[in-house]
C-alpha atoms as a PDB file:
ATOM      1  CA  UNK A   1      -8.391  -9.061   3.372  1.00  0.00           C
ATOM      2  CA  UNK A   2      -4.633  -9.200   3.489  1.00  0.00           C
ATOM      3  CA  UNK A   3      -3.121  -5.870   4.336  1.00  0.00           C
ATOM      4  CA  UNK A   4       0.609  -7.491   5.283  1.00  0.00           C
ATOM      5  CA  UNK A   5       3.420  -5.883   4.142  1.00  0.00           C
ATOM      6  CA  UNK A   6       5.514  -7.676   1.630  1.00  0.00           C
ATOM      7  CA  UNK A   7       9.166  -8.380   2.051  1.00  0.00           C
ATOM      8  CA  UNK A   8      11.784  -7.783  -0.842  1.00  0.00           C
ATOM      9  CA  UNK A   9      15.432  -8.184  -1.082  1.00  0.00           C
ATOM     10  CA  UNK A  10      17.113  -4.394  -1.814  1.00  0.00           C
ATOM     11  CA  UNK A  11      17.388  -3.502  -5.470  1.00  0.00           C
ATOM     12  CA  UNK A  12      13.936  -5.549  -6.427  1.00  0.00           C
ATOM     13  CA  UNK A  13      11.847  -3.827  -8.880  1.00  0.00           C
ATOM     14  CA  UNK A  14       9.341  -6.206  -9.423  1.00  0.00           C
ATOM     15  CA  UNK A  15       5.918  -5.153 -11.230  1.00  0.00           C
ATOM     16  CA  UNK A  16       3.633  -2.807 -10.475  1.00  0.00           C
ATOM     17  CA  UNK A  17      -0.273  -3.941 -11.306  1.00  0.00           C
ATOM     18  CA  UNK A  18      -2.399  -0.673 -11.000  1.00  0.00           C
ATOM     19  CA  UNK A  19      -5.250  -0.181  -8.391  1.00  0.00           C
ATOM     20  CA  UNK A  20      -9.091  -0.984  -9.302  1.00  0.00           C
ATOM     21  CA  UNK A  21     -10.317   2.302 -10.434  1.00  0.00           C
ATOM     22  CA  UNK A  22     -13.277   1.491  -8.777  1.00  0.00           C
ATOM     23  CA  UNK A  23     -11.666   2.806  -5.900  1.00  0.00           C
ATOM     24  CA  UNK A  24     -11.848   6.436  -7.397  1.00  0.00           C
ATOM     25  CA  UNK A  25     -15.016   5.943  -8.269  1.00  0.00           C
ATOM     26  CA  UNK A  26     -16.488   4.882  -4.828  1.00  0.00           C
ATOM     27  CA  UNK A  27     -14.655   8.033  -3.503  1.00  0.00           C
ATOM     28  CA  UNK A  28     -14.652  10.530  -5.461  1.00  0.00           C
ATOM     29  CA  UNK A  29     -11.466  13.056  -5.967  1.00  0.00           C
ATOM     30  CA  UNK A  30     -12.395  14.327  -2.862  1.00  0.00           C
ATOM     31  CA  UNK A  31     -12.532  11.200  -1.193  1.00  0.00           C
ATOM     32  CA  UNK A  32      -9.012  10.188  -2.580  1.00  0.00           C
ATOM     33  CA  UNK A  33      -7.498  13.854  -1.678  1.00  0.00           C
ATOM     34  CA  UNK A  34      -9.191  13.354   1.952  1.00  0.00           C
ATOM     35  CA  UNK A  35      -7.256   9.490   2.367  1.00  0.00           C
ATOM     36  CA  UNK A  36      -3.836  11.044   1.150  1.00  0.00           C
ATOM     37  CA  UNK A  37      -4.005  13.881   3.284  1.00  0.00           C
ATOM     38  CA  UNK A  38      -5.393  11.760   6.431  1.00  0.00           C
ATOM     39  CA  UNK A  39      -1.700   9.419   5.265  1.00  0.00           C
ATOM     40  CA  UNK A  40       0.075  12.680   5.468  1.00  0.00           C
ATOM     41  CA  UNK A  41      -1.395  13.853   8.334  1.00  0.00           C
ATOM     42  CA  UNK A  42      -0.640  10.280  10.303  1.00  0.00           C
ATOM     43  CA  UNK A  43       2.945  10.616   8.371  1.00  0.00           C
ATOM     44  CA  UNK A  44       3.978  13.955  10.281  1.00  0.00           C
ATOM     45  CA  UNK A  45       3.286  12.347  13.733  1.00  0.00           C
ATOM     46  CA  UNK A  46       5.424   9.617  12.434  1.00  0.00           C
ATOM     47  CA  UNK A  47       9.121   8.532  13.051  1.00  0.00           C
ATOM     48  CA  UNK A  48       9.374   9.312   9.577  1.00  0.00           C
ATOM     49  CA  UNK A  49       8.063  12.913  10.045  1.00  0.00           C
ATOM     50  CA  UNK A  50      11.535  14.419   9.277  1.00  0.00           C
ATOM     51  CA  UNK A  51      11.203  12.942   5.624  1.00  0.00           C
ATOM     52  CA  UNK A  52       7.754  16.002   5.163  1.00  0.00           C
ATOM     53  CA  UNK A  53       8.156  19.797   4.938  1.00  0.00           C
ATOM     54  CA  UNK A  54       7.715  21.077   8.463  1.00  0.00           C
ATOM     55  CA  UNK A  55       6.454  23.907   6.647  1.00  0.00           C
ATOM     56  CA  UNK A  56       2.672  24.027   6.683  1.00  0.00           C
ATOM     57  CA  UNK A  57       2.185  25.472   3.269  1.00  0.00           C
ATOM     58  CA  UNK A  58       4.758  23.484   1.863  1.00  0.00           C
ATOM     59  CA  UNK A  59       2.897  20.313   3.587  1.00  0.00           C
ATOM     60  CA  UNK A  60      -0.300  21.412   2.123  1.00  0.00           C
ATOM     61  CA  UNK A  61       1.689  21.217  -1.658  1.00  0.00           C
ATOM     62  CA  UNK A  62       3.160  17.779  -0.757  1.00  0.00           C
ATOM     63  CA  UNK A  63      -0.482  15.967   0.106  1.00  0.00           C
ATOM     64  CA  UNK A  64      -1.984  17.961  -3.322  1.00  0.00           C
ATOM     65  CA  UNK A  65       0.776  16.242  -5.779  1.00  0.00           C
ATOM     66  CA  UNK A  66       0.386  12.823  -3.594  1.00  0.00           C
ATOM     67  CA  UNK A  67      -3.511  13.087  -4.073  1.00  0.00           C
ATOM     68  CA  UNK A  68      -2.915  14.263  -7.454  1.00  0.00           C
ATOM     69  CA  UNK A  69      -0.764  11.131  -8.290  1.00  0.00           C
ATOM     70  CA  UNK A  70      -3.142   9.080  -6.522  1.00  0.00           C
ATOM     71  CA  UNK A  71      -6.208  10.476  -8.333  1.00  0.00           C
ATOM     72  CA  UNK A  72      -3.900   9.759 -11.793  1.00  0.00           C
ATOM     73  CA  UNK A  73      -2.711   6.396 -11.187  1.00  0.00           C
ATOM     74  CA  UNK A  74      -6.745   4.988 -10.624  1.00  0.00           C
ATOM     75  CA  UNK A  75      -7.706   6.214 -14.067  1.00  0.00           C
ATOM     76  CA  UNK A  76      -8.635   9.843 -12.814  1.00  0.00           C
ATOM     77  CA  UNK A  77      -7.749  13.429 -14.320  1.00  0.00           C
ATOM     78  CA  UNK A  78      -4.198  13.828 -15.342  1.00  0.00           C
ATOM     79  CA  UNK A  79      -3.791  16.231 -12.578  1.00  0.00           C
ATOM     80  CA  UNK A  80      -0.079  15.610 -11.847  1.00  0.00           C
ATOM     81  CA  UNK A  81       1.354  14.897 -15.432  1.00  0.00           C
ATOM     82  CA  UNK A  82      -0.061  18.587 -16.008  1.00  0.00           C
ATOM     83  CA  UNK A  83       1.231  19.976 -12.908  1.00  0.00           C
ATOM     84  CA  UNK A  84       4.467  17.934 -12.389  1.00  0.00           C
ATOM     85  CA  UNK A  85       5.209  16.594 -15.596  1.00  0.00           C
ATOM     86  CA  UNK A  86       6.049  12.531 -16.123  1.00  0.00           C
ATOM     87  CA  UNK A  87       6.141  10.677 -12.744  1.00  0.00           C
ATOM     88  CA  UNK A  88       9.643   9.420 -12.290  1.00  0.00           C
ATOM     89  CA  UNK A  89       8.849   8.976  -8.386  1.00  0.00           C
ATOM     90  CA  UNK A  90      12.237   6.913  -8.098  1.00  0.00           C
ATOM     91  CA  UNK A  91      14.155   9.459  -9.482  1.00  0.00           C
ATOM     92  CA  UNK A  92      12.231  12.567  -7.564  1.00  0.00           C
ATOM     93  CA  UNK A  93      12.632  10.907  -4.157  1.00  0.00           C
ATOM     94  CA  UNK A  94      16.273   9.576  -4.734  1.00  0.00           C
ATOM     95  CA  UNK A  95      17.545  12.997  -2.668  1.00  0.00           C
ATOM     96  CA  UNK A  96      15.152  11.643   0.233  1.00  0.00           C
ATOM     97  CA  UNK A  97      16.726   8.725   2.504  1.00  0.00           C
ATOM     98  CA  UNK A  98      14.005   6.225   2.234  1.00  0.00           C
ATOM     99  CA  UNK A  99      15.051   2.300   3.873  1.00  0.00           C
ATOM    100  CA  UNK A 100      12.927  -0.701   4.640  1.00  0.00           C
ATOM    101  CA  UNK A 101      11.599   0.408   7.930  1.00  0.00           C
ATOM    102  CA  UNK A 102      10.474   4.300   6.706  1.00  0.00           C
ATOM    103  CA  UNK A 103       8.835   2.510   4.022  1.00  0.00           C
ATOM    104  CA  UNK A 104       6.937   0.000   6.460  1.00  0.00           C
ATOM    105  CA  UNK A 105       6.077   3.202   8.620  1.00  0.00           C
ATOM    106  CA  UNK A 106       4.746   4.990   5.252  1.00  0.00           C
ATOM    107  CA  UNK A 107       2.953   1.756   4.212  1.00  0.00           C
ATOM    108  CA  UNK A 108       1.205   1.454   7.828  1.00  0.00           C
ATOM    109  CA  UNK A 109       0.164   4.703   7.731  1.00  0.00           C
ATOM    110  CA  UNK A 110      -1.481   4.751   4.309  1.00  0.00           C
ATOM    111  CA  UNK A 111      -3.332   1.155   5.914  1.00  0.00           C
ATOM    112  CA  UNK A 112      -4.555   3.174   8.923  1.00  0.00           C
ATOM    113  CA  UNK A 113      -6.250   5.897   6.118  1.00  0.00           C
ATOM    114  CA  UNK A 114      -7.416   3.678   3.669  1.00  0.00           C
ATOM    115  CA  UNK A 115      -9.087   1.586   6.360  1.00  0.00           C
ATOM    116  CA  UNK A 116     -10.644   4.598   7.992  1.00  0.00           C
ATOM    117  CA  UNK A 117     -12.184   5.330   3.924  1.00  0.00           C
ATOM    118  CA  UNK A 118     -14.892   2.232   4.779  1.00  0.00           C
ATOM    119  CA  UNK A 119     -14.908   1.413   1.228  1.00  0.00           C
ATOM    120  CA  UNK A 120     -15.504  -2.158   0.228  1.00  0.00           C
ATOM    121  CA  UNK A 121     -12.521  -4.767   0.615  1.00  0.00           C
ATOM    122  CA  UNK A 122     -11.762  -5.564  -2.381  1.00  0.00           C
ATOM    123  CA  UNK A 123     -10.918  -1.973  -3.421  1.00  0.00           C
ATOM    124  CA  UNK A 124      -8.756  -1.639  -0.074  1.00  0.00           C
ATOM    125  CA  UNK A 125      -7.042  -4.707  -1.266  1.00  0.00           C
ATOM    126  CA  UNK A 126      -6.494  -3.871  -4.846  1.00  0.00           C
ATOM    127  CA  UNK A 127      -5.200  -0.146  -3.583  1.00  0.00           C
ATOM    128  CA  UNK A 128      -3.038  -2.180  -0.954  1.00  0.00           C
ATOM    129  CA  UNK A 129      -1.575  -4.565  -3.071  1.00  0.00           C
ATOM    130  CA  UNK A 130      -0.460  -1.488  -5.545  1.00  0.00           C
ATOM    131  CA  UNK A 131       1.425   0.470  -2.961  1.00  0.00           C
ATOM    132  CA  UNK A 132       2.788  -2.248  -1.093  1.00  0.00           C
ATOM    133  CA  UNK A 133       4.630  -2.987  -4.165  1.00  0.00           C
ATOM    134  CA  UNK A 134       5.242   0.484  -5.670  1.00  0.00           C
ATOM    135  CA  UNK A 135       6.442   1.530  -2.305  1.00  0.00           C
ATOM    136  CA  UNK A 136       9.352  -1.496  -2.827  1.00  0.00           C
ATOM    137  CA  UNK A 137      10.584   0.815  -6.095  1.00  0.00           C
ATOM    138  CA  UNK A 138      11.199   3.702  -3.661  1.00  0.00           C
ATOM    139  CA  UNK A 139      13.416   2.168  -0.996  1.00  0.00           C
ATOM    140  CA  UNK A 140      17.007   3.702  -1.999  1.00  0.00           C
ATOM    141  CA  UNK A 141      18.757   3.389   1.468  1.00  0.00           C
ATOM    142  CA  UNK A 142      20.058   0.203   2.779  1.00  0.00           C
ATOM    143  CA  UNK A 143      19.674   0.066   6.663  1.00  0.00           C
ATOM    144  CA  UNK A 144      22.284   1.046   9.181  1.00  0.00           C
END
């Protein structure tokens, strides 16, 4: 299994190859809503912590439209066109500063949760290889 993180040059957008849906079926929604709020959870004890509401309530509503996304994008229930309408994630996290090294923190904190699911590697890897390049789309701050 290769869990590295991929490097890009700032502006890339190159394409995004969805995760095995196997993955959703291995775990269940409540097996995907338990690895995106374990990722959140590791997130808020982060250096990127500041980028999450502080506000527990407002946490809990961040992890349900990640999950709900996640649960979406692996062939689940439409759960967060219905609740959120179309995706647009560049465009709904281009108030947020996020640069290179917030998204390497993000990306090692979704490998410590998707590790910790046990399922087989070849579903980690297919789930890996889609965020480590959607997470490329969402960089929108050159470092300082």
């Amino acid at each position: 299994m290769n869990l590295e993180i991929n490097p890009y040059n700032f502006g890339d957008r190159p394409s995004v190859t969805r995760p095995d849906k196997a993955l959703l079926e291995y775990l269940g929604e409540d097996g995907i809503r338990a690895m995106v709020s374990r990722h959140y959870d590791l997130m808020r004890q982060s250096p990127i912590k500041k980028l999450f509401p502080s506000d527990d309530s407002e946490f809990e509503k961040a992890k349900l439209r990640s999950s709900d996304f996640m649960i979406q994008i692996l062939g689940g229930t439409e759960h967060y066109n219905r609740n959120q309408g179309q995706p647009m994630l560049s465009k709904r996290h281009k108030p947020f500063t996020i640069t290179y090294s917030g998204r390497t923190v993000w990306l090692n904190c979704y490998k410590q949760a998707l590790l910790e699911t046990n399922a087989p590697e070849h579903l980690i890897q297919s789930f890996w290889d889609y965020i480590n390049v959607f997470s490329i789309w969402m960089v929108n701050t050159l470092e300082k």
